[in-house]
Protein backbone atom coordinates (compact mmCIF):
# COMPACT_ATOMS: atom_id res chain seq x y z
CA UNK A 1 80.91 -39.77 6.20
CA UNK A 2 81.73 -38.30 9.34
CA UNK A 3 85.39 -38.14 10.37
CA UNK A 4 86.79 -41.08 12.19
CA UNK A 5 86.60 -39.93 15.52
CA UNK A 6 84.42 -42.69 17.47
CA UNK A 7 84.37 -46.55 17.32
CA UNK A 8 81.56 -47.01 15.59
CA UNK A 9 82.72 -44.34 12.70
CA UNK A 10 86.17 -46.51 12.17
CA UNK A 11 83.65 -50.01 11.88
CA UNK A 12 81.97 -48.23 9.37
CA UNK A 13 85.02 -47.22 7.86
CA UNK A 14 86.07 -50.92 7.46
CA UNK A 15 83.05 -52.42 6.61
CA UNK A 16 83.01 -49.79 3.63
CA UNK A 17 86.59 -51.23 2.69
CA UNK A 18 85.30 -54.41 2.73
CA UNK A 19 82.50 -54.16 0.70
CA UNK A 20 84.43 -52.13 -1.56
CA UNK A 21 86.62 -55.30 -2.21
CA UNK A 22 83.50 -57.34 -3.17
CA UNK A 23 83.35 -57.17 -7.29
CA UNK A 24 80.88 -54.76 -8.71
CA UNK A 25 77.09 -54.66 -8.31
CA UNK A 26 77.09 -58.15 -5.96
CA UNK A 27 76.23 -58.14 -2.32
CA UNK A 28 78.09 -59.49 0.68
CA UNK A 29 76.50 -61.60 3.47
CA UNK A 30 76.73 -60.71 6.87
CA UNK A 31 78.96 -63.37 7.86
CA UNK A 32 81.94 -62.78 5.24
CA UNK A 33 81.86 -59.21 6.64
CA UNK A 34 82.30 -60.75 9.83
CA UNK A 35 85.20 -62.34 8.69
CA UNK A 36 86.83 -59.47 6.58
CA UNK A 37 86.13 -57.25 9.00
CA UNK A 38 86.66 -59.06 12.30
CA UNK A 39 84.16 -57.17 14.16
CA UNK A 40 81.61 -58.88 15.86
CA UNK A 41 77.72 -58.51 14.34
CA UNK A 42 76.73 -56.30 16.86
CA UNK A 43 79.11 -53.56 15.61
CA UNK A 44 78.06 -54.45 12.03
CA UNK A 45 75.02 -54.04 12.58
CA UNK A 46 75.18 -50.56 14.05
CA UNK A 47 78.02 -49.24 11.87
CA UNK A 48 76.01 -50.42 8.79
CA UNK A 49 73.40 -48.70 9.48
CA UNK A 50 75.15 -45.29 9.53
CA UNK A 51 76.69 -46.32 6.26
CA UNK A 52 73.11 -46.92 4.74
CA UNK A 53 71.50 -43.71 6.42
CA UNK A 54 74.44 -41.61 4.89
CA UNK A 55 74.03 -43.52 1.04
CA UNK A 56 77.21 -45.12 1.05
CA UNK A 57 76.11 -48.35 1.04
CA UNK A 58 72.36 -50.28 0.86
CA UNK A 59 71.23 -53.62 1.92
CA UNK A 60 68.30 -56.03 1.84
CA UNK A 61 66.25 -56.65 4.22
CA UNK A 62 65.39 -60.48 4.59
CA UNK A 63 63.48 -62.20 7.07
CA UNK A 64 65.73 -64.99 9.13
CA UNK A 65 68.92 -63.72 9.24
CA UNK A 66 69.26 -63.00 12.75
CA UNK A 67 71.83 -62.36 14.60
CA UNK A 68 72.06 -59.55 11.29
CA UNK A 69 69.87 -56.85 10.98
CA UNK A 70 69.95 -57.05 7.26
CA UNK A 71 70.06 -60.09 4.32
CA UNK A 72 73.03 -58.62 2.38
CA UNK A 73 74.84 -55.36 1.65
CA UNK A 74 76.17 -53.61 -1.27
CA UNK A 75 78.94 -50.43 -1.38
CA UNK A 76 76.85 -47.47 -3.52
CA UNK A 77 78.52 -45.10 -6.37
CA UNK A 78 78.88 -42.79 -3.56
CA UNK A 79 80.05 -44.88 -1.14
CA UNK A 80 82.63 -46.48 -3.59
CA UNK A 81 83.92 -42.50 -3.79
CA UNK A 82 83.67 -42.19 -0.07
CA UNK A 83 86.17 -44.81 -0.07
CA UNK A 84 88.60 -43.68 -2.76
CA UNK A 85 89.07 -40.68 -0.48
CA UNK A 86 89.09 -41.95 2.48
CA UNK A 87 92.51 -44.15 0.97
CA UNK A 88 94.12 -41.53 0.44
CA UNK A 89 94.28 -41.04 4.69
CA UNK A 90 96.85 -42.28 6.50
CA UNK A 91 94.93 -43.46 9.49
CA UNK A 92 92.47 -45.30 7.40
CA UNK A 93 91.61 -48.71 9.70
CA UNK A 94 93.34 -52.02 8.50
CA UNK A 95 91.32 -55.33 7.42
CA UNK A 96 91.60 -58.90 8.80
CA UNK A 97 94.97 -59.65 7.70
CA UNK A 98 93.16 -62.65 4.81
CA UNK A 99 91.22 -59.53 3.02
CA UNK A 100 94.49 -57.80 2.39
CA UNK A 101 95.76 -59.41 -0.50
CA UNK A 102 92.35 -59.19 -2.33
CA UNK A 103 91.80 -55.52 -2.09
CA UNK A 104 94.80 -54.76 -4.05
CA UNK A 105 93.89 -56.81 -6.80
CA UNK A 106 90.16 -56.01 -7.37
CA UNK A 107 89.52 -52.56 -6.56
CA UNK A 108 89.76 -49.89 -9.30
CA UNK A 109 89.93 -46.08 -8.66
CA UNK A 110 88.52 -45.85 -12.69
CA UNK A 111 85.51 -44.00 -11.86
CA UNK A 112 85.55 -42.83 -15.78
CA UNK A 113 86.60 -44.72 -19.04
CA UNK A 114 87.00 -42.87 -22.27
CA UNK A 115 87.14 -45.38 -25.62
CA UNK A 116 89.13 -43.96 -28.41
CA UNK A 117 91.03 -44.47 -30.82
CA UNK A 118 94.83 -43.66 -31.75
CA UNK A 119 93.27 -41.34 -34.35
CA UNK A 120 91.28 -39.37 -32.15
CA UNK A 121 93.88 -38.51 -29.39
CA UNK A 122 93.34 -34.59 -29.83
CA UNK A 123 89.76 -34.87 -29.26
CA UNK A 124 89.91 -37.22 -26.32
CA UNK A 125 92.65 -34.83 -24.88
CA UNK A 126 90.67 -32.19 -24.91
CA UNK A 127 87.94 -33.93 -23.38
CA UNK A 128 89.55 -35.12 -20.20
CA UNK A 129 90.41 -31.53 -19.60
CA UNK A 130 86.90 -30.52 -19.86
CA UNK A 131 85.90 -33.24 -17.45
CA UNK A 132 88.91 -32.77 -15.04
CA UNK A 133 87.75 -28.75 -14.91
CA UNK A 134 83.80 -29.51 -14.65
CA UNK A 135 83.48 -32.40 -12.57
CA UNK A 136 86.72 -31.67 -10.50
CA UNK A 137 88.06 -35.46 -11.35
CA UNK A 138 91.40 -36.51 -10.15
CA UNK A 139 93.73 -37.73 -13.12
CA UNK A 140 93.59 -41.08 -11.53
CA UNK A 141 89.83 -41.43 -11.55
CA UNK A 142 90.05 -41.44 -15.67
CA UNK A 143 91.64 -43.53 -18.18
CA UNK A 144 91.97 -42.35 -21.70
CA UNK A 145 94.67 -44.79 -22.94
CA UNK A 146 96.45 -42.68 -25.44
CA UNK A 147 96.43 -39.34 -23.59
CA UNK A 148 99.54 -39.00 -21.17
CA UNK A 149 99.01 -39.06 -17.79
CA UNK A 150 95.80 -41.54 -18.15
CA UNK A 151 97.73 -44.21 -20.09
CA UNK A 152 97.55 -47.94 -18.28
CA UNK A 153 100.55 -48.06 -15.77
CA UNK A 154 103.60 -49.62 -16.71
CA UNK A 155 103.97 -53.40 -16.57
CA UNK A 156 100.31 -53.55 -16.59
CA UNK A 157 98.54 -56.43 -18.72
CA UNK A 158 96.86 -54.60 -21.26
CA UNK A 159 93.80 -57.33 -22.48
CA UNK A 160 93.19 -57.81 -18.59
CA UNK A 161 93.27 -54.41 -17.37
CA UNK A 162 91.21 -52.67 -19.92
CA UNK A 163 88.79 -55.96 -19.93
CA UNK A 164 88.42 -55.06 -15.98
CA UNK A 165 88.34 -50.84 -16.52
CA UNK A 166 85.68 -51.29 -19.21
CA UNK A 167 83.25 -52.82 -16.77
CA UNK A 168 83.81 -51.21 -13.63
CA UNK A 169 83.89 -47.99 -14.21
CA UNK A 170 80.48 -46.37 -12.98
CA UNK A 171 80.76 -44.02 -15.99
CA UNK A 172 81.79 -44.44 -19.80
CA UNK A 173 82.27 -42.01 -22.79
CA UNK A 174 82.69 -43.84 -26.31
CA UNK A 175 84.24 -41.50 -28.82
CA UNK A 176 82.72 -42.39 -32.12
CA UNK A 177 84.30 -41.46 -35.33
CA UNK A 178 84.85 -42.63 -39.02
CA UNK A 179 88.21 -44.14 -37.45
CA UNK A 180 86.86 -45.27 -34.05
CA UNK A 181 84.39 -47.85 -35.96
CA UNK A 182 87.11 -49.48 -37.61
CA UNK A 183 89.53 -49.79 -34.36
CA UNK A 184 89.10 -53.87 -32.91
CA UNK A 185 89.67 -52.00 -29.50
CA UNK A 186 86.86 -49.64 -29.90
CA UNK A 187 84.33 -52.13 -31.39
CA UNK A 188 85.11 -54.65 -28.08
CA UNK A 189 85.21 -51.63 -25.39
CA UNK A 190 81.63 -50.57 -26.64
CA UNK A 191 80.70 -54.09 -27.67
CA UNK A 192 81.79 -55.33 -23.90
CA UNK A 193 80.12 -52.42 -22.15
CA UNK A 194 77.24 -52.69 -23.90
CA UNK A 195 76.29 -56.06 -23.32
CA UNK A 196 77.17 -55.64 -19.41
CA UNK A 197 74.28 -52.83 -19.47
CA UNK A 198 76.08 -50.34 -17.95
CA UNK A 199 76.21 -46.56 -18.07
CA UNK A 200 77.33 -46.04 -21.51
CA UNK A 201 76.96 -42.70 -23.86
CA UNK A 202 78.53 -42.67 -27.87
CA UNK A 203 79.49 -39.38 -28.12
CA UNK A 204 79.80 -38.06 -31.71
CA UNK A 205 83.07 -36.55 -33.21
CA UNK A 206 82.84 -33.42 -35.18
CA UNK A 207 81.52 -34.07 -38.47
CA UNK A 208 80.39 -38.04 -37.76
CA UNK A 209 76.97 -38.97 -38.85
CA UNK A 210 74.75 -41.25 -36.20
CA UNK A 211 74.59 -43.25 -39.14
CA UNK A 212 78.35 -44.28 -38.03
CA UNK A 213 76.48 -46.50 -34.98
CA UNK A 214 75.37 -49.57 -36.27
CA UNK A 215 74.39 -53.28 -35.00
CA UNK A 216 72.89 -52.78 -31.18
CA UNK A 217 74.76 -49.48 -30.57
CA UNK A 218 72.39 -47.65 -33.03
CA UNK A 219 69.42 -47.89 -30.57
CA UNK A 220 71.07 -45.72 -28.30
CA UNK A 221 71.26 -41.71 -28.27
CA UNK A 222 74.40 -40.46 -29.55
CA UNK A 223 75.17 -37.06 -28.29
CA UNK A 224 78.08 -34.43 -30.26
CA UNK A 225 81.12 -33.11 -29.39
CA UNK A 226 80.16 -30.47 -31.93
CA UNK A 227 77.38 -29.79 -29.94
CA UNK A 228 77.85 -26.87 -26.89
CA UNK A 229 74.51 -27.66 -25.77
CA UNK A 230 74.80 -31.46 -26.28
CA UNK A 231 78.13 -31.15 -24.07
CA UNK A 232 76.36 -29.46 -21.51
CA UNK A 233 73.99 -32.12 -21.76
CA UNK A 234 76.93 -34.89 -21.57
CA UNK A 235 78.56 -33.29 -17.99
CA UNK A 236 75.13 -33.17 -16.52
CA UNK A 237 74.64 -36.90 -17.07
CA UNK A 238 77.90 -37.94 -16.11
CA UNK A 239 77.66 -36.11 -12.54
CA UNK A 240 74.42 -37.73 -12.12
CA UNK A 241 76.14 -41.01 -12.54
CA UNK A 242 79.11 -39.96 -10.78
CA UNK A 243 77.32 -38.63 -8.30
CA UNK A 244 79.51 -35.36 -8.56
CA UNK A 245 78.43 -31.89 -8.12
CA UNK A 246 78.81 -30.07 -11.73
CA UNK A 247 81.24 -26.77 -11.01
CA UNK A 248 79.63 -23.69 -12.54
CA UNK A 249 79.84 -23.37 -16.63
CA UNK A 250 81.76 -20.19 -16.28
CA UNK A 251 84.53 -22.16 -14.75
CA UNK A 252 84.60 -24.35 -17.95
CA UNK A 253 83.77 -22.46 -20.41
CA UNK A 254 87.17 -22.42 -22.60
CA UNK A 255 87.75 -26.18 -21.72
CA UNK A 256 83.71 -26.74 -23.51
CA UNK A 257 84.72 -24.51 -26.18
CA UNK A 258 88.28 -26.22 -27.13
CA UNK A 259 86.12 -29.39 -27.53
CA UNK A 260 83.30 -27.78 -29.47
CA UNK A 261 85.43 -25.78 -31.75
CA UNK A 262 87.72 -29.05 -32.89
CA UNK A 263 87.53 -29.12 -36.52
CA UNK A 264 86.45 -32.41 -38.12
CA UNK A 265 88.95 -34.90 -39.68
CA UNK A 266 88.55 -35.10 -43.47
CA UNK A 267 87.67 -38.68 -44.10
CA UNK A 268 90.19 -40.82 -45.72
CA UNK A 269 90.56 -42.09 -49.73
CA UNK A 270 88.32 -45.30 -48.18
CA UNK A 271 85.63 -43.43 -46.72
CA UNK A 272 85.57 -41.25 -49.66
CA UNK A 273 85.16 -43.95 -52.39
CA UNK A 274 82.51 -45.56 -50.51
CA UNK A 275 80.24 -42.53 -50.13
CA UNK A 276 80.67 -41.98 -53.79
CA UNK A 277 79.92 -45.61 -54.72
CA UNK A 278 77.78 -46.40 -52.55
CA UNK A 279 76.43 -43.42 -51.06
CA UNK A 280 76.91 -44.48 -47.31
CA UNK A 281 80.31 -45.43 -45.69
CA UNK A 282 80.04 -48.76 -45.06
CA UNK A 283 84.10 -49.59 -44.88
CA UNK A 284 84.57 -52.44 -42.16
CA UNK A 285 87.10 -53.10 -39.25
CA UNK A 286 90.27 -53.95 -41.14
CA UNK A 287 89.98 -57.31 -39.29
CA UNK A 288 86.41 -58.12 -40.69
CA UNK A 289 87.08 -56.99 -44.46
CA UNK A 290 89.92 -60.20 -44.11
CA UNK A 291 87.44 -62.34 -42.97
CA UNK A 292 85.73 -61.28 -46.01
CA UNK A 293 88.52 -61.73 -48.37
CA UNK A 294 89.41 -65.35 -46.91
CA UNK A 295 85.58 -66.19 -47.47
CA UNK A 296 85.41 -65.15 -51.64
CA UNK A 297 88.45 -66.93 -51.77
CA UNK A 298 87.73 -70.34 -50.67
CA UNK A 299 84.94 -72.94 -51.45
CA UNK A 300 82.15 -72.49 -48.83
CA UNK A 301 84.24 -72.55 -45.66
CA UNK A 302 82.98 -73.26 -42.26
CA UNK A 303 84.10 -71.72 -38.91
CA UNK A 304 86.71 -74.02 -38.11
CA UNK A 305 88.53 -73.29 -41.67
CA UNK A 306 88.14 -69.44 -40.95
CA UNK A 307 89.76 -69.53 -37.99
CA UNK A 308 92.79 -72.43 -39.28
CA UNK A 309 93.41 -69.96 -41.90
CA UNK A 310 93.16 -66.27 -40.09
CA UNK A 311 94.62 -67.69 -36.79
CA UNK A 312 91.42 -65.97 -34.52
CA UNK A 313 89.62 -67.35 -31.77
CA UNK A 314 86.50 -68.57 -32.90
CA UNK A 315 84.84 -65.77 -30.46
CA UNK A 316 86.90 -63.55 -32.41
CA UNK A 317 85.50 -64.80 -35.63
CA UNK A 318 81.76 -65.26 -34.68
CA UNK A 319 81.62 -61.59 -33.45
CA UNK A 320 83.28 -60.65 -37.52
CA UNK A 321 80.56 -63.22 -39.07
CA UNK A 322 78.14 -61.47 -37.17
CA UNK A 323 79.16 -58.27 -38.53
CA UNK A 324 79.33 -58.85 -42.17
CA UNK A 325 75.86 -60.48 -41.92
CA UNK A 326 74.24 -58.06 -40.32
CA UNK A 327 75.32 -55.73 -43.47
CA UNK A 328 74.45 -57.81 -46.05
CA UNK A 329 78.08 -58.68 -47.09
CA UNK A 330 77.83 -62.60 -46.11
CA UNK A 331 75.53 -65.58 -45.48
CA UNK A 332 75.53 -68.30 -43.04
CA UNK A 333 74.27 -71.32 -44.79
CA UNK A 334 73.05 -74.02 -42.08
CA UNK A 335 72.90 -77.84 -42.43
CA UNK A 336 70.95 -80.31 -39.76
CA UNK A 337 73.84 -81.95 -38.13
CA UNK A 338 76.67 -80.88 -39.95
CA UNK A 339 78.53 -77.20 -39.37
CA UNK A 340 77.46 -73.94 -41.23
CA UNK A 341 79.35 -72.81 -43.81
CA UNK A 342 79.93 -68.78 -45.01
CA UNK A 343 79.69 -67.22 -48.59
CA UNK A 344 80.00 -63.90 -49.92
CA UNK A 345 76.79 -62.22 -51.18
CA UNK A 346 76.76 -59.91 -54.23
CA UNK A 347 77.09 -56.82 -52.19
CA UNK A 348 79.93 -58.37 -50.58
CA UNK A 349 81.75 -58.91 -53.90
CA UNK A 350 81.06 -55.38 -54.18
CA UNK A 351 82.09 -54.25 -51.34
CA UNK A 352 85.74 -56.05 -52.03
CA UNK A 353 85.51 -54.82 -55.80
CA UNK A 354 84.84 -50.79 -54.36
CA UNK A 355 88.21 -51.48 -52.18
CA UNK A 356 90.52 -52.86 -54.55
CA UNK A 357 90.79 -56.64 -52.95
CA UNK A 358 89.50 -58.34 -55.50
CA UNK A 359 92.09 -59.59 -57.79
C-alpha cells in the first residue's frame, strides 16, 4: 500500500483495519464500515477502491446499493498481511471508538499453524527454522505449540485459542507420524481443519508410510520431510498461499537439509507387534482403544452408557465410534425408534487380544 501520506491513503488504512476485524472469509456491508470506520461513503467508496486495485481487499458488485459503489467487501491474504505490518506503525489511524474492543479479540497474527505432537518436537523445530529462513516469517506469524518461542502465550485458554489458530490461519502444515496419529490433539487439529476446507498439507515424517493417513485425510497428497525435492515442493506451496516471495534455495539450504537428514524414530513395542501380527499398524488413539475396551466389556451398550461410563462428550464419543467402525473393529447396530447400540467385531477382539487388554 502506499505510505500514509494523503487522506484518502489513511481511509484506506482504516477501512483495511476494519475489515480485518470481520471473522475470516465473510464480507462486510457498506454501512457497518460506515460505522466502524466513521467516514462518510464517499471516502469509502474512493479509499476502497485503491484497496481493491492494489489486492488487499475485493468486493462484490451488486446492483441497488447506492449510495455504495460496491455490495460487500472482504480483506484478501495479502491485505490481511498488509495489515499485520502496518500494526506494527505507530501512526497507524484509530477506529470508531465501538470497533476497539473487537479488534483485540478476533484478529490473529497466525498466518501459519504447525500440528504436532510432543513426540515430534525435533522435527517440528527444525521445520520452523526452515520456514522462518525461506519465507522470511516473523516468529509471531507461526505457532508450533511445543517449540519455544511459538508456544500459546501465557494465561491463554488453550481449547479456545488453538480451536481459533486452527481455522484462521491462511496456511497449515500437519506433521504426520506413527505418534502424531495417536495424539487426540493431532487427530482434532487435522480433523477440524479439514472439515473447514482450508489450506491444509500432511506432511510425512521420516520413515512414515501414507498408509499412516486414514478416514478422509487419506484422499489428500501427503508430501515428506524425507523428501529434498518434496520440501522444495512444500515452501513453494506455502508462499503461494502466503502470498510470500520464496528467498533463494541457497539461502536455505542447511535449514532444508537439517530437516531432510532427521533420522526416523524407531517405532515403539506397539507398532512393532502390530506389523508383525497383523502386517499393517493399525494401533488406535489411546482414547479410542478405551472406547473399545468399555464396549467388549459390557452387554451391547448404547451411546449414552459409553459416555456415563468414559465421562466424554458424546461429540467426543461419536467421532471414536466413527473411528473404530471405519476399521472394522466395531458395529453400530440400529433399531427403529429406539437408540443404537455398539459391539465389538472379531477383528476388534483381536485387535484388544494383539495389545494385551483382554483379560
Amino acid at each position: 500500500m502506499i505510505p500514509m501520506s494523503t487522506e484518502i491513503d489513511q481511509d484506506a488504512t482504516l477501512i483495511l483495519r476494519a475489515l480485518a476485524m470481520a471473522p475470516r472469509n465473510e464480507y462486510v456491508e457498506g454501512q457497518k464500515l460506515v460505522n466502524d470506520t466513521g467516514l462518510d461513503v464517499d471516502r469509502i467508496n474512493d479509499a476502497l477502491a485503491l484497496l481493491v486495485d492494489a489486492g488487499h481487499a475485493e468486493w462484490t458488485q451488486v446492483m441497488g446499493t447506492a449510495p455504495f459503489d460496491f455490495g460487500d467487501a472482504m480483506i484478501t491474504p495479502r491485505g490481511r498481511h498488509e495489515f499485520q505490518r502496518l500494526s506494527q506503525e505507530p501512526d497507524l489511524p484509530a477506529l470508531a471508538p465501538q470497533s476497539v474492543g473487537a479488534l483485540s479479540t478476533s484478529t490473529s497474527t497466525i498466518r501459519l499453524f504447525i500440528s504436532h505432537c510432543s513426540d515430534d518436537v525435533e522435527l517440528a523445530t527444525r521445520l520452523v527454522a526452515l520456514f522462518r529462513v525461506a519465507l522470511n516469517l516473523p516468529s509471531s506469524a507461526i505457532r508450533c505449540s511445543s517449540v519455544d518461542g511459538y508456544r500459546l502465550p501465557g494465561g491463554a485458554d488453550t481449547d479456545e485459542q488453538l480451536r481459533r489458530e486452527v481455522h484462521d490461519a491462511e496456511a497449515f502444515v500437519g506433521i504426520v507420524s506413527t505418534a502424531s496419529v495417536r495424539s487426540l490433539y493431532v487427530l482434532f487439529e487435522l480433523g477440524a481443519r479439514w472439515g473447514a476446507h482450508r489450506h491444509l498439507i500432511p506432511l510425512l515424517a521420516p520413515g512414515t508410510a501414507t498408509s499412516a493417513l486414514g478416514g478422509p485425510l487419506g484422499g489428500l497428497n501427503a508430501l515428506s520431510a524425507g523428501s529434498v525435492s518434496q520440501l522444495h515442493q512444500l515452501l513453494s506451496e506455502l508462499a503461494v498461499a502466503l502470498s510470500l516471495n520464496l528467498e533463494s534455495a541457497a539461502g536455505y539450504h542447511d535449514q532444508l537439509q537439517a530437516v531432510a537428514g532427521l533420522v526416523a524414530r524407531p517405532p515403539d513395542s506397539h507398532s512393532v507387534q502390530a506389523t508383525q501380527v497383523t502386517g499393517v499398524s493399525v494401533d488406535l488413539p489411546k482414547e479410542a482403544e478405551g472406547v473399545l475396551k468399555v464396549i467388549v466389556t459390557s452387554n451391547e451398550p448404547t451411546l449414552e452408557d459409553l459416555a456415563g461410563q468414559l465421562r466424554l462428550s458424546e461429540r467426543k464419543l461419536e467421532y471414536f465410534l466413527d473411528v473404530l467402525k471405519e476399521r472394522g473393529l466395531a458395529d453400530e447396530i440400529m433399531y427403529s425408534g429406539a437408540p443404537s447400540e455398539f459391539v465389538v467385531t472379531s477383528k476388534g477382539r483381536k485387535y484388544l487380544f494383539e495389545h494385551g487388554m483382554l483379560e
